[in-house]
N, C-alpha and C. Protein backbone atom coordinates (compact mmCIF):
# COMPACT_ATOMS: atom_id res chain seq x y z
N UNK A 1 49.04 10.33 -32.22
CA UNK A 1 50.47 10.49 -32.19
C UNK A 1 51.00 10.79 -33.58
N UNK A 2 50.43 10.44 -34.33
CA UNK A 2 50.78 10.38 -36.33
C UNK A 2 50.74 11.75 -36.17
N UNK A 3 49.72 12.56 -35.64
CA UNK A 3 49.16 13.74 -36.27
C UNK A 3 50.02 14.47 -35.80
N UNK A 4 50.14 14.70 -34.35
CA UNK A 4 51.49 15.55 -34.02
C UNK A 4 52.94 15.29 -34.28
N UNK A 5 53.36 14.72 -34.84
CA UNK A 5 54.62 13.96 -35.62
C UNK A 5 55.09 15.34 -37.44
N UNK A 6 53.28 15.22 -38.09
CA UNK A 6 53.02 15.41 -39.30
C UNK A 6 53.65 17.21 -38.98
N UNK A 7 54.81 17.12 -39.75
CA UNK A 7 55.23 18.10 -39.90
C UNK A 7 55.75 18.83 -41.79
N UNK A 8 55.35 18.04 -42.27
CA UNK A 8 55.47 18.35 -43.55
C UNK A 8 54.45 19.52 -43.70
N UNK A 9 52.81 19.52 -43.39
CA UNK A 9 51.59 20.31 -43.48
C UNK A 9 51.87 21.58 -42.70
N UNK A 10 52.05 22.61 -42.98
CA UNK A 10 52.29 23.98 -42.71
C UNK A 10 51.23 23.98 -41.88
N UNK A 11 50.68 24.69 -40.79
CA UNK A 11 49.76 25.12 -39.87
C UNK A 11 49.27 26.16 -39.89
N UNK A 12 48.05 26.39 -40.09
CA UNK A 12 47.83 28.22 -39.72
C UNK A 12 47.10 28.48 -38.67
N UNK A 13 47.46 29.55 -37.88
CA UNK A 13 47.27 29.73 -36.54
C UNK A 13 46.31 30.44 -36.77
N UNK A 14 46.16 31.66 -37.87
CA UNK A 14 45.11 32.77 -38.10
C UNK A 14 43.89 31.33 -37.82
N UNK A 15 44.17 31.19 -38.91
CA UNK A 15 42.38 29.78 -38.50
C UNK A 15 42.45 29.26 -37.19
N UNK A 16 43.10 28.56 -36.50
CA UNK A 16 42.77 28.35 -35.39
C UNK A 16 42.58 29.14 -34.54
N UNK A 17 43.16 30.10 -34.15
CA UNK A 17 42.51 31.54 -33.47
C UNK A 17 41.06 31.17 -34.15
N UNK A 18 40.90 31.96 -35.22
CA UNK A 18 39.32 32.25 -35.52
C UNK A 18 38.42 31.11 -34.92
N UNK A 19 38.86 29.46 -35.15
CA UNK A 19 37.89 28.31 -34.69
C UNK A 19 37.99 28.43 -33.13
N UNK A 20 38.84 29.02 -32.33
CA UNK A 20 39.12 29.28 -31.24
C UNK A 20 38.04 30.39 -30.32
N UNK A 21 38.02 31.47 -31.27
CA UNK A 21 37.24 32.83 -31.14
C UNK A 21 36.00 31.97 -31.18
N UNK A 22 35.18 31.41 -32.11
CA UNK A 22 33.88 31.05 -32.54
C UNK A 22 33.73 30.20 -31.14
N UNK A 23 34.39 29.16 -30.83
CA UNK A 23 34.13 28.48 -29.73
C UNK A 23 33.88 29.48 -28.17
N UNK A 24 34.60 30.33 -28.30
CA UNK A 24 34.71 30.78 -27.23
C UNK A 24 33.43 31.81 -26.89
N UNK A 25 32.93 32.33 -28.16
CA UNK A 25 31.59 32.96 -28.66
C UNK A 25 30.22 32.25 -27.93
N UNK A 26 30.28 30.99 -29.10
CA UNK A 26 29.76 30.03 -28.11
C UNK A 26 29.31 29.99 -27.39
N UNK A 27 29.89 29.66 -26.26
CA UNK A 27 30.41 29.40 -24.59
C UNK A 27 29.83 30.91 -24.27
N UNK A 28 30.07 31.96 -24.57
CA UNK A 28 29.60 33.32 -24.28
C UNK A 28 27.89 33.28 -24.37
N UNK A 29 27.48 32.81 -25.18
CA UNK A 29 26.19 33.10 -25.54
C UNK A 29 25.57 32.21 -25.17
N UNK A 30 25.94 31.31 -24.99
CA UNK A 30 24.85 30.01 -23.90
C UNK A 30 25.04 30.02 -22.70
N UNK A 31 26.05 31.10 -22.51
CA UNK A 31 25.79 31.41 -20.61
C UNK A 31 24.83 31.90 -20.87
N UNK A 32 24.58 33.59 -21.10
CA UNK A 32 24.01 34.00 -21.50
C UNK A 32 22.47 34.06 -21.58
N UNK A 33 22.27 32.58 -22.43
CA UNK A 33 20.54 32.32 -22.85
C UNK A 33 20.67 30.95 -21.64
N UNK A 34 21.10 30.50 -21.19
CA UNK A 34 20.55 29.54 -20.23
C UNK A 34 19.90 29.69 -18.91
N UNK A 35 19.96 30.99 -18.19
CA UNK A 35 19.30 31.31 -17.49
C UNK A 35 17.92 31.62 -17.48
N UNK A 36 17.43 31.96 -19.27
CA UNK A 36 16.10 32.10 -19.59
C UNK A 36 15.62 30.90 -19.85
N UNK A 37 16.49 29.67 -20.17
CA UNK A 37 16.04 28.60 -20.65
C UNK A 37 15.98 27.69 -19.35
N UNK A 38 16.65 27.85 -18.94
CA UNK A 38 17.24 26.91 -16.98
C UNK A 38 17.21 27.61 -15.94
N UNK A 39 16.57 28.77 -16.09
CA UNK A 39 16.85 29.22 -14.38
C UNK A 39 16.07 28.22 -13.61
N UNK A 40 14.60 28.31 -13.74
CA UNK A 40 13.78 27.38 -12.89
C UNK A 40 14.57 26.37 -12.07
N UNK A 41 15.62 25.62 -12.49
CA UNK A 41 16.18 24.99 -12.24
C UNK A 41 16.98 25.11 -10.79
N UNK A 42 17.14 26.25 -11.09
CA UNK A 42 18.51 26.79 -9.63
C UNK A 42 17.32 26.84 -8.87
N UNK A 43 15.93 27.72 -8.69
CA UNK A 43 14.62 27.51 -7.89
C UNK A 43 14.80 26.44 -7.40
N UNK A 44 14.47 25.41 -8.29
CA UNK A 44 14.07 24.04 -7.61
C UNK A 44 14.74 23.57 -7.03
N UNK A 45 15.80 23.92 -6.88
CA UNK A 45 17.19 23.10 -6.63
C UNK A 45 17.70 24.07 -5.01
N UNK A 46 17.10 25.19 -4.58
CA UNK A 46 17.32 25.51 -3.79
C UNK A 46 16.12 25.21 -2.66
N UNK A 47 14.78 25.31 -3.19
CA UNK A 47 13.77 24.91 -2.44
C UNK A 47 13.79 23.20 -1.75
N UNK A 48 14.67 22.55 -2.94
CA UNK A 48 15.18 20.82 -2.14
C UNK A 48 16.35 20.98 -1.35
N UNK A 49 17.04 21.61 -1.43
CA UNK A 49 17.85 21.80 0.07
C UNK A 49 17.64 22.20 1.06
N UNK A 50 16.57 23.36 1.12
CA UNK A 50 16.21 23.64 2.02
C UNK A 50 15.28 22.55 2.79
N UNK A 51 14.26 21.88 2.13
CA UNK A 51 13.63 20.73 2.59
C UNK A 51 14.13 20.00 3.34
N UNK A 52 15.65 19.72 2.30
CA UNK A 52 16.39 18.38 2.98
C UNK A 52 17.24 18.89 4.18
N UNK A 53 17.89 20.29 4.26
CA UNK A 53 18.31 20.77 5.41
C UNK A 53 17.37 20.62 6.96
N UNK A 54 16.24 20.73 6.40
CA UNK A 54 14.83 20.86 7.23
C UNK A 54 15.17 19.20 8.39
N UNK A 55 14.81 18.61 7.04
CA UNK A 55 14.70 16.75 7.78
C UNK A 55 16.15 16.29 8.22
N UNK A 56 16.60 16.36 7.92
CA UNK A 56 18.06 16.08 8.34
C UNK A 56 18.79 16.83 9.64
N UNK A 57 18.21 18.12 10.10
CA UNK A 57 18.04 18.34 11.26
C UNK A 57 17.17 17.77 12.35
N UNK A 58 15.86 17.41 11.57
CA UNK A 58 14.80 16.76 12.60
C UNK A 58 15.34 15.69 13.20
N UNK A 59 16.13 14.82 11.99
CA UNK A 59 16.58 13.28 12.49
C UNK A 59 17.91 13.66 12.90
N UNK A 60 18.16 14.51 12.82
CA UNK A 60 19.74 14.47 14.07
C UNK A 60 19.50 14.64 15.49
N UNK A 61 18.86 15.22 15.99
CA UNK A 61 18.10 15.34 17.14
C UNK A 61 18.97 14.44 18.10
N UNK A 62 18.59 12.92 17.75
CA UNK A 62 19.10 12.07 18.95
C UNK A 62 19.81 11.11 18.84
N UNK A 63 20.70 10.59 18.78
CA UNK A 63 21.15 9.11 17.99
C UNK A 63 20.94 8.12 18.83
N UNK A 64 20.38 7.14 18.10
CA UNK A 64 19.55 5.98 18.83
C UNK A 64 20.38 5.02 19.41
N UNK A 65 20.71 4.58 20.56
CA UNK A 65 21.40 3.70 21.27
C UNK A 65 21.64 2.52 20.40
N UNK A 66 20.18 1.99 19.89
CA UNK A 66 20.88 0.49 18.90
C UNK A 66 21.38 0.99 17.42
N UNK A 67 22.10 1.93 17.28
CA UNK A 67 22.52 2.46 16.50
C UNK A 67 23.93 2.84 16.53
N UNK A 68 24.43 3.10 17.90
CA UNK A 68 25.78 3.59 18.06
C UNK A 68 26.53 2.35 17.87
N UNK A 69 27.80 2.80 17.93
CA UNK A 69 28.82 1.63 17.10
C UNK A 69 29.38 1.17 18.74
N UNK A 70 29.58 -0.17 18.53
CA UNK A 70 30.19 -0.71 19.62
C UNK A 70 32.19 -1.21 19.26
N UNK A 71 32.55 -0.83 20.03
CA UNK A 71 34.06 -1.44 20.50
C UNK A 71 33.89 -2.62 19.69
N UNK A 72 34.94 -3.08 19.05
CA UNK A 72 35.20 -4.47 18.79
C UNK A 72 35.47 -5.04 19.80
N UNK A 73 35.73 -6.40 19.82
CA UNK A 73 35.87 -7.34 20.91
C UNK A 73 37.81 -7.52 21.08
N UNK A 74 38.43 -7.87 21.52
CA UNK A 74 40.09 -8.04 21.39
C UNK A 74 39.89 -9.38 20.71
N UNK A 75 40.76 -9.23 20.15
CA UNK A 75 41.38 -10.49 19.07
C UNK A 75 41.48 -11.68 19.80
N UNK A 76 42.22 -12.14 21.00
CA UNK A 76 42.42 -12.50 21.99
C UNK A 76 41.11 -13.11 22.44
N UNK A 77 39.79 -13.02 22.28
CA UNK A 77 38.40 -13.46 22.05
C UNK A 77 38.12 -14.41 21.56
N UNK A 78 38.15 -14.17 20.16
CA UNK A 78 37.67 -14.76 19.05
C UNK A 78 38.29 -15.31 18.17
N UNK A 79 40.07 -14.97 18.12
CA UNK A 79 40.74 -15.68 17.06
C UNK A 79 42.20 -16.31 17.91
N UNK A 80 41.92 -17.57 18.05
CA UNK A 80 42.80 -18.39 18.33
C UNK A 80 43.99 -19.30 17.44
N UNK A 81 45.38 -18.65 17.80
CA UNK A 81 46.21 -18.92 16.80
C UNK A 81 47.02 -20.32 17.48
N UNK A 82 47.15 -21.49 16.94
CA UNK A 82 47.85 -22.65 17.47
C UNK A 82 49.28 -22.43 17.48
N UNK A 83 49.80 -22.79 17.82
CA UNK A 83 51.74 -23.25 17.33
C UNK A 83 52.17 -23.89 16.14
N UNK A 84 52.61 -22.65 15.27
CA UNK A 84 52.85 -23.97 13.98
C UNK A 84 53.94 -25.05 14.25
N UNK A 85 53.43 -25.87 12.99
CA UNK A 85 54.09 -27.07 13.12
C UNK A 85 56.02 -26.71 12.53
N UNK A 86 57.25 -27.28 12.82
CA UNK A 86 58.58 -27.07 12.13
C UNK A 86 58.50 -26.63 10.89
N UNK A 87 59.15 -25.60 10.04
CA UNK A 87 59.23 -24.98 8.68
C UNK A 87 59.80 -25.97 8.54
N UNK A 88 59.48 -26.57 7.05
CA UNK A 88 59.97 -27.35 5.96
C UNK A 88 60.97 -26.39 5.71
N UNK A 89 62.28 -27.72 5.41
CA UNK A 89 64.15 -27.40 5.06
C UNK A 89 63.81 -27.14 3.59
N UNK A 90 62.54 -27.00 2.42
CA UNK A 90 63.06 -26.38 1.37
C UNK A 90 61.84 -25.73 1.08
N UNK A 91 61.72 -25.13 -0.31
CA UNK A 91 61.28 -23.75 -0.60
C UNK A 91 59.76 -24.91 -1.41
N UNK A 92 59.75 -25.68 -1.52
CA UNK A 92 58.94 -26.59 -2.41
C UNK A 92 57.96 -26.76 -1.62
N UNK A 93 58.08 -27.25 -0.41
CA UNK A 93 57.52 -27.66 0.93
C UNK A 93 56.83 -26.71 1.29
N UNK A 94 57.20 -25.64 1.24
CA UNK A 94 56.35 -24.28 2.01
C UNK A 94 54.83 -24.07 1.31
N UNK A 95 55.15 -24.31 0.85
CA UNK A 95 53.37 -24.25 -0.15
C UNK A 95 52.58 -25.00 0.74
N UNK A 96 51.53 -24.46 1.66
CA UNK A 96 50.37 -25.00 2.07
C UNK A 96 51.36 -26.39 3.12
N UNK A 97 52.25 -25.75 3.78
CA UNK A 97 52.92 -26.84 5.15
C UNK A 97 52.01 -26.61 6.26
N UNK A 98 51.47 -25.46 6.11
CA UNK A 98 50.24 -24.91 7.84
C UNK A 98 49.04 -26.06 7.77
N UNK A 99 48.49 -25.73 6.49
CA UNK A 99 47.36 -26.34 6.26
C UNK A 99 47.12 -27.87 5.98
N UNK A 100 48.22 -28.53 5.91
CA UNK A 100 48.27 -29.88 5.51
C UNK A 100 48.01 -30.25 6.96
N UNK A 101 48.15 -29.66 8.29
CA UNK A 101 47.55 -30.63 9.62
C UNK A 101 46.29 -29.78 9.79
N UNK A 102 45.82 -30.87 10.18
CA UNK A 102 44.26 -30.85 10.45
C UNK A 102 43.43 -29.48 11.55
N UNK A 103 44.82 -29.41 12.03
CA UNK A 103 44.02 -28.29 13.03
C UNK A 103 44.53 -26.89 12.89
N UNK A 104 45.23 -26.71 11.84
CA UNK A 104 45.33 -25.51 11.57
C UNK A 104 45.44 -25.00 9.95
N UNK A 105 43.96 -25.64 9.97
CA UNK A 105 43.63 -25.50 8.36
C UNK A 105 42.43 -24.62 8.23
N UNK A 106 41.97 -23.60 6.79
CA UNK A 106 41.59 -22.60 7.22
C UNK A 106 39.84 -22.45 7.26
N UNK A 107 39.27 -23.32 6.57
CA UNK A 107 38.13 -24.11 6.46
C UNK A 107 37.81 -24.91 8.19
N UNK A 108 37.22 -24.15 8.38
CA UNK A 108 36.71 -24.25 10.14
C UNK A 108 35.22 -24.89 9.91
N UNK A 109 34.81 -24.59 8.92
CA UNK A 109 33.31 -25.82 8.88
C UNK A 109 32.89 -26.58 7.90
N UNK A 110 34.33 -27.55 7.29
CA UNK A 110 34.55 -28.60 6.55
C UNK A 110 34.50 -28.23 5.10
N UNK A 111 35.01 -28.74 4.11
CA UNK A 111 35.27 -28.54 2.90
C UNK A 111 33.98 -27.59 1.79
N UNK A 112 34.25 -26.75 1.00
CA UNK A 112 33.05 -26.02 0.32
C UNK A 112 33.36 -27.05 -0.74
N UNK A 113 32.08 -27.54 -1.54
CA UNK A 113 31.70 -28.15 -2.88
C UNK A 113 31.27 -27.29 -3.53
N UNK A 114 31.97 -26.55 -4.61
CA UNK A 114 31.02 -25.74 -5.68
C UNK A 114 31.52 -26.49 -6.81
N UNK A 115 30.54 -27.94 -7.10
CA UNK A 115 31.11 -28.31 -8.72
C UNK A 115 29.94 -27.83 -9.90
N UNK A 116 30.47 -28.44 -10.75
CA UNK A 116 29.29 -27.86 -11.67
C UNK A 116 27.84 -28.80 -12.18
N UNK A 117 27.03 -28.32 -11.86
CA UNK A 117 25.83 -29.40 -11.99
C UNK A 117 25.24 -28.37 -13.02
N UNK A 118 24.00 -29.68 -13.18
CA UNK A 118 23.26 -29.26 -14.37
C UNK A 118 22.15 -29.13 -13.91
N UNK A 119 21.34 -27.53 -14.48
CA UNK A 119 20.04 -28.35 -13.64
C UNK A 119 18.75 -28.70 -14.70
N UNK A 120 19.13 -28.79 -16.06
CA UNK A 120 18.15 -29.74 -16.42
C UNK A 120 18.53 -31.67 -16.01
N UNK A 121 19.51 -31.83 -15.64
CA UNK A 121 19.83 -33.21 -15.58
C UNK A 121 19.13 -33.28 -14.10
N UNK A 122 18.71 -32.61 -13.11
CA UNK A 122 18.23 -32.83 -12.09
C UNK A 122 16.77 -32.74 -11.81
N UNK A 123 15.98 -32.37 -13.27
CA UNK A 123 15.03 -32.38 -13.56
C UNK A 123 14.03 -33.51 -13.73
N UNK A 124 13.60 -34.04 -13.02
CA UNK A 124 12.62 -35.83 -12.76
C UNK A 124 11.77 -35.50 -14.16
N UNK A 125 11.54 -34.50 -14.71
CA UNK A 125 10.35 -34.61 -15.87
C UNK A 125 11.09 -34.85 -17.01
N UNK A 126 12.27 -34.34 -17.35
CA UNK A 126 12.60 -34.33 -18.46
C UNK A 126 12.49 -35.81 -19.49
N UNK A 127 12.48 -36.89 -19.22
CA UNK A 127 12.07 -37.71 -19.76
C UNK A 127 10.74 -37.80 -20.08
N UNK A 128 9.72 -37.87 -18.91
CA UNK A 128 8.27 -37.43 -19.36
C UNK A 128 7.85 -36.41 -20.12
N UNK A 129 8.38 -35.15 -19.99
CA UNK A 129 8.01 -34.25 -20.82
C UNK A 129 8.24 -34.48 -22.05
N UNK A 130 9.41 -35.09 -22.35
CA UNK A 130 9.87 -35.55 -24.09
C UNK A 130 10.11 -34.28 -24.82
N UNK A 131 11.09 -33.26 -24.08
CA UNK A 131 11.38 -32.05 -24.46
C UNK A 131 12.34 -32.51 -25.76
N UNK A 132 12.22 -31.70 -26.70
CA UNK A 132 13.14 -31.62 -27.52
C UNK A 132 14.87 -31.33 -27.10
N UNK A 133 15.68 -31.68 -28.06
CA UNK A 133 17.07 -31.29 -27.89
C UNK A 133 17.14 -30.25 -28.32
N UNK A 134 16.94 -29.67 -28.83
CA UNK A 134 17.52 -28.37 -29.27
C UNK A 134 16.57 -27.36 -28.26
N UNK A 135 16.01 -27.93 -27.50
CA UNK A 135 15.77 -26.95 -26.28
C UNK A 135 16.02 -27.18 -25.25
N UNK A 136 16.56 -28.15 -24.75
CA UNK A 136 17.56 -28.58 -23.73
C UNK A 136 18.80 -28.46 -23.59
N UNK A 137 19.20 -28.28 -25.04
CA UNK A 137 20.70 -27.84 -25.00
C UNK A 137 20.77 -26.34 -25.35
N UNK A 138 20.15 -25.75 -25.76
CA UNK A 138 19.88 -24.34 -25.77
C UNK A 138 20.17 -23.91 -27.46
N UNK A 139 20.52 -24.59 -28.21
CA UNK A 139 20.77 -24.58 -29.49
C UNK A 139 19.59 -24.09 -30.36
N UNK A 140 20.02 -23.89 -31.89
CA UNK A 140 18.91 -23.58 -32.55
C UNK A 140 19.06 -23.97 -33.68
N UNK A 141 18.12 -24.56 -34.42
CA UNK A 141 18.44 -25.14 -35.83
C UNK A 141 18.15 -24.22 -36.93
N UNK A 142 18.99 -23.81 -37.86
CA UNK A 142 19.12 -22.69 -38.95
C UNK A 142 18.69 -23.45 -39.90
């Protein structure tokens, strides 16, 4: 943003044309030599499509019954909605009023525990082994 602002420094366009021309030179001449250097490339690259056109017809052929997609089931099935309980008279209350009764809370197969354990502390050897601290705690002494 500084740089396009900097209007004190006069500009010359003759040079940028010319760095413009050279680039564009460039770009001319490595089209050019890349076909002697990369054609092989477009070869190979057409002989794998054709391959893959090949197999990809073979396996379209038939689509496999335990493969086709089935209908979902109606909602009306599988997800049973209770009667909520009266809206709480203020705005404080609304936070988690569904979930405070028991049967329409959203944990359907009892509370998740993810606390944080250790698992060298659950380790039965670590006393026998007589590991050092500074390799139990992962530290390093300088």
């Amino acid at each position: 943003m500084a740089d396009s602002q900097r209007t004190s420094e006069p500009v010359n366009f003759v040079h940028q044309d010319e760095i413009w021309k050279a680039h564009v030179n460039a770009e001319k001449d490595s089209a050019n030599v890349w076909p002697n250097k990369w054609g092989f490339l477009t070869e190979a690259y057409k002989e794998f499509e054709r391959e893959t056109f090949k197999l990809r017809s073979a396996v379209r052929a038939e689509p496999r019954l335990h493969m086709a997609t089935q209908p979902p089931p109606p909602p009306d099935k599988h997800i049973q909605v209770g009667p909520s309980p009266p809206v709480p008279p203020t705005t404080q209350a609304l936070i988690g009023w569904r979930s405070a009764h028991s049967h329409l809370q959203l944990e359907k197969y009892g509370l998740v525990h993810h606390g944080r354990r250790s698992f060298l502390k659950n380790l039965a050897c670590l006393e026998a082994c007589a590991w050092p601290i500074t390799v139990i705690h992962g530290s390093r002494i300088m």
